[in-house]
Protein backbone atom coordinates (compact mmCIF):
# COMPACT_ATOMS: atom_id res chain seq x y z
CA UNK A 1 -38.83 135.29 109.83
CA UNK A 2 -39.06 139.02 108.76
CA UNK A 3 -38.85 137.63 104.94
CA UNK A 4 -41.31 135.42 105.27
CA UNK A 5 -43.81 137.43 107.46
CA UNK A 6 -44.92 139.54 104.63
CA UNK A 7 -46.73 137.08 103.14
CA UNK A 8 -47.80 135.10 106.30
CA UNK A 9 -49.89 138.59 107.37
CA UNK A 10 -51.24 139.47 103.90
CA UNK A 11 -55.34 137.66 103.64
CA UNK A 12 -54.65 137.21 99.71
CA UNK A 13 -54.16 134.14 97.78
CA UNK A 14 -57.58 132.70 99.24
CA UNK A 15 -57.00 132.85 102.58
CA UNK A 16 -59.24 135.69 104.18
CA UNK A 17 -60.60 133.62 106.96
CA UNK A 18 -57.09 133.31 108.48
CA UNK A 19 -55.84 136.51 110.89
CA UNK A 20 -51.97 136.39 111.23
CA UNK A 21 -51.12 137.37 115.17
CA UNK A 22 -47.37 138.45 115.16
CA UNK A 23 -46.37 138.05 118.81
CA UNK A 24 -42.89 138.91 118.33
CA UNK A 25 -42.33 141.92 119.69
CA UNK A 26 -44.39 141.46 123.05
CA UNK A 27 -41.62 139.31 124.42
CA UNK A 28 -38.15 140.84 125.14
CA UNK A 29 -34.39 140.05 123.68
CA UNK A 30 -32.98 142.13 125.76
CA UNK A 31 -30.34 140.70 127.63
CA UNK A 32 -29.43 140.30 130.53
CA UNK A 33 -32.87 141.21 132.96
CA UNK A 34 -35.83 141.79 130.21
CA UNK A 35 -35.19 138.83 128.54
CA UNK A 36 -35.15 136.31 131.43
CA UNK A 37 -38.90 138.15 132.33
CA UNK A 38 -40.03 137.14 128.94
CA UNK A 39 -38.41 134.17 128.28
CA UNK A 40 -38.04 130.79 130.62
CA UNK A 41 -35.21 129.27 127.89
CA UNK A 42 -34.36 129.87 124.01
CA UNK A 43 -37.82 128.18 122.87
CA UNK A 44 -40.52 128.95 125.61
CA UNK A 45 -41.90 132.26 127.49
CA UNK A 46 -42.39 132.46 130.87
CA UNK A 47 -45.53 132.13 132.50
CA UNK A 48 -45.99 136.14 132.24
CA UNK A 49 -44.54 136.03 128.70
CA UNK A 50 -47.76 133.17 127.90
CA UNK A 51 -49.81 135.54 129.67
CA UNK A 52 -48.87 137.97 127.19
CA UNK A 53 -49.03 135.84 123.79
CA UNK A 54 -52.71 134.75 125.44
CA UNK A 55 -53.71 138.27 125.95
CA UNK A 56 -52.70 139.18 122.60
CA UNK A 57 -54.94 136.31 121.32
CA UNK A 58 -57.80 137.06 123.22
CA UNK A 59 -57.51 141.34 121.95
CA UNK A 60 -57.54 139.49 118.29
CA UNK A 61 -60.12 137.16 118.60
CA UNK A 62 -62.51 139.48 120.17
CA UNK A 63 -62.00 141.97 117.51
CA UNK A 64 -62.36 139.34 114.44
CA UNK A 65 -64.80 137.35 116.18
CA UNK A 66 -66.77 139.91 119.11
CA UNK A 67 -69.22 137.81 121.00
CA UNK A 68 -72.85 138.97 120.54
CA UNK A 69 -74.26 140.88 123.25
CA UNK A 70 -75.42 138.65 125.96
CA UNK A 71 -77.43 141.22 128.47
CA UNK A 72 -74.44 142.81 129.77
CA UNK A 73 -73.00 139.69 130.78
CA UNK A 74 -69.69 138.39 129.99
CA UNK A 75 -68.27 135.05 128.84
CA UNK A 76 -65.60 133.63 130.68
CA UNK A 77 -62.09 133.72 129.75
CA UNK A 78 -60.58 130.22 129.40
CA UNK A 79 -56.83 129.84 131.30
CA UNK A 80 -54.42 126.98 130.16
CA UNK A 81 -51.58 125.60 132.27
CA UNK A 82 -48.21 127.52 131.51
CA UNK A 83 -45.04 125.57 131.74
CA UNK A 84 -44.64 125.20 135.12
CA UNK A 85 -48.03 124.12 135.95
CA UNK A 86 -49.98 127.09 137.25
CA UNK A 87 -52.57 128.70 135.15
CA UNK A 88 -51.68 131.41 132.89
CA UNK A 89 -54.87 134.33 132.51
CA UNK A 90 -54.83 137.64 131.33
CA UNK A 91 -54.75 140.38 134.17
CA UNK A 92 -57.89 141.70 133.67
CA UNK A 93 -59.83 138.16 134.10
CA UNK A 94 -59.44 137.86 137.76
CA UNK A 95 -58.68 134.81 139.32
CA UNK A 96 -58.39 131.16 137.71
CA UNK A 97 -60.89 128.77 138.09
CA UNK A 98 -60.49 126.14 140.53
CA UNK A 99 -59.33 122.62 139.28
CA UNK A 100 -61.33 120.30 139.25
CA UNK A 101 -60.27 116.57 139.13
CA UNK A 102 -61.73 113.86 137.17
CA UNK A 103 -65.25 112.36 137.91
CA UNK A 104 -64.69 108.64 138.60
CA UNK A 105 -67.68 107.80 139.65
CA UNK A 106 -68.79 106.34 136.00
């Protein structure tokens, strides 16, 4: 990976619309107690570790994309199921909203 990063991050060759998030280094290798807090098994993070990779996403977005003012209020942050089910949000988001379940009555 650190060979081909270089030109992953660099916005030449056409492609200045695209912003290269290197998550890397938010989760830990280090073995034996870090890395099981970052990492659930060799492929996927933990809940906490999504929570990080999604907080890193959000810092990104809102600094390549900011949302226009809207009166001082604020949009909602979306949470996505982590791997074992619950909802992964960043911390400063507050609580998850409830799920809701499907509307049958259509």
């Amino acid at each position: 990976m650190e060979r081909r990063a270089p030109p992953l991050c660099s916005n030449s060759n056409g492609f200045e619309h695209v912003t290269y998030i290197d998550v890397r280094p938010l989760l830990s290798n280090e073995l034996p107690t870090a890395y099981k807090k970052s990492w659930d098994n060799e492929l996927h993070p933990t809940d906490g570790g999504y929570a990080l990779v999604a907080e890193k996403f959000d810092q990104t977005i809102s600094q390549v994309a900011p949302l226009p003012d809207a009166g001082g209020l604020k949009a909602p942050r979306a949470t996505t199921p982590g791997p074992s089910g619950k909802h992964v949000r960043s911390q400063r988001t507050g609580k998850a909203p409830a799920r809701r379940g499907r509307d049958r009555s259509r």
